[in-house]
Protein backbone atom coordinates (compact mmCIF):
# COMPACT_ATOMS: atom_id res chain seq x y z
CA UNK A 1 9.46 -16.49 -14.62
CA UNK A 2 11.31 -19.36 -13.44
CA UNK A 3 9.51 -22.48 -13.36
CA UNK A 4 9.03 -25.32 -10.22
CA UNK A 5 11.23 -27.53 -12.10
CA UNK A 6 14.27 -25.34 -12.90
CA UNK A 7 13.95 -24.05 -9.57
CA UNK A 8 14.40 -27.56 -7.73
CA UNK A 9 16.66 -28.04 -10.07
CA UNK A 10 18.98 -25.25 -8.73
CA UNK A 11 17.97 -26.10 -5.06
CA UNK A 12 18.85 -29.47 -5.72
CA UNK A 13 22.30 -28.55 -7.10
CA UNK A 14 23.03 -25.88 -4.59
CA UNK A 15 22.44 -28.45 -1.51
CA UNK A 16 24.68 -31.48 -3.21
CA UNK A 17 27.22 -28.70 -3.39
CA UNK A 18 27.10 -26.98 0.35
CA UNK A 19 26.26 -30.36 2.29
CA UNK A 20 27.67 -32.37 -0.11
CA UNK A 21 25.42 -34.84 -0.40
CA UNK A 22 24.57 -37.12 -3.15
CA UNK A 23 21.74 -35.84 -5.40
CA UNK A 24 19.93 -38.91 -5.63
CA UNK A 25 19.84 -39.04 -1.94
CA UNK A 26 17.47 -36.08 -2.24
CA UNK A 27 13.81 -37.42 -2.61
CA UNK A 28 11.29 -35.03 -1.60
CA UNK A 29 10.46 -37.09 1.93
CA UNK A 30 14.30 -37.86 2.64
CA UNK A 31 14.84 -36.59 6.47
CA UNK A 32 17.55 -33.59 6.53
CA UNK A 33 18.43 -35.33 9.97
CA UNK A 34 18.58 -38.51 8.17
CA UNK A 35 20.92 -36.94 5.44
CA UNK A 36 23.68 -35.91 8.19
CA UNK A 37 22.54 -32.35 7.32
CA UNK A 38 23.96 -30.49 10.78
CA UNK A 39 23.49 -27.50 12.02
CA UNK A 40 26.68 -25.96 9.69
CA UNK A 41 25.54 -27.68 6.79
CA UNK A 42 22.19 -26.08 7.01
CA UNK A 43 23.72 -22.36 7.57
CA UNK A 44 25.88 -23.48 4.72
CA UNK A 45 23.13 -24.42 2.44
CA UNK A 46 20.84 -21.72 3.07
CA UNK A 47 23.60 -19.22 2.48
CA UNK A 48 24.24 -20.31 -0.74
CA UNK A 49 20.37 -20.81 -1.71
CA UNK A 50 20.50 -17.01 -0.92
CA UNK A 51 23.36 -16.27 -3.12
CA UNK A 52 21.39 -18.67 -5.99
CA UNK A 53 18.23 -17.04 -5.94
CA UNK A 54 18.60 -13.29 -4.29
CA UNK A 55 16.44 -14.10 -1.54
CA UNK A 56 16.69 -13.55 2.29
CA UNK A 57 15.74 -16.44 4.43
CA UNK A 58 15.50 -16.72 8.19
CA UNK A 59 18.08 -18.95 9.09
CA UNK A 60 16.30 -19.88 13.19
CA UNK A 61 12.90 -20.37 11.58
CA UNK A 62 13.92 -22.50 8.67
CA UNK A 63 15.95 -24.30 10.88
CA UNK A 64 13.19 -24.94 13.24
CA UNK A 65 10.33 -25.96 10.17
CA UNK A 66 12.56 -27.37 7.66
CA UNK A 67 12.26 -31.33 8.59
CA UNK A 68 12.25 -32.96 4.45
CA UNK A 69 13.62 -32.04 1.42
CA UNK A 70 10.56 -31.39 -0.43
CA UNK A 71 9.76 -28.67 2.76
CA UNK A 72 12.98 -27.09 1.85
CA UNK A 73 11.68 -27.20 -1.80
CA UNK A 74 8.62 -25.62 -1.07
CA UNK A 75 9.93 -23.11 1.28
CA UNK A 76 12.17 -21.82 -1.04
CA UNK A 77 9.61 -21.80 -4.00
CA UNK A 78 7.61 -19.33 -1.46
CA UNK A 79 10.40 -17.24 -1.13
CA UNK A 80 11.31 -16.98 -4.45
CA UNK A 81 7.28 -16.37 -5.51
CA UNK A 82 7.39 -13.70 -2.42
CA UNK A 83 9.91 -11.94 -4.16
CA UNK A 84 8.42 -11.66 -7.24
């Protein structure tokens, strides 16, 4: 079982890498807006948080919900939990 910290760890690592975006610009309440994260960057990031993990995730709803980091932490803990 992974735990919450390795696995924010690997988010964490995976979105500096596809948006490239600092790490310590990534609090848990940071806007994705405010972070420059477009549109790409998001298809980028989820694609490679898919890769990470083996998980599928819905690229129009996440887009949609997704607003903070820590809402792309969580969602992606889900997934990963879902999964099993």
């Amino acid at each position: 079982m992974t735990s919450d910290t390795e696995i924010r760890n690997r988010v964490i690592a995976v979105v500096t890498k596809e948006a490239m975006i600092d790490a310590d610009k990534l609090a848990p309440d940071a806007l994705l807006a405010d972070l420059n994260i477009d549109s790409i960057d998001m298809v980028m990031m989820l694609q490679g948080l898919e890769e990470e993990f083996g998980i599928y995730i819905p690229v129009e709803k996440s887009m949609a919900e997704l607003k903070t980091v820590g809402d792309l932490l969580s969602f992606i803990e889900t997934q990963i939990k879902a999964k099993g």
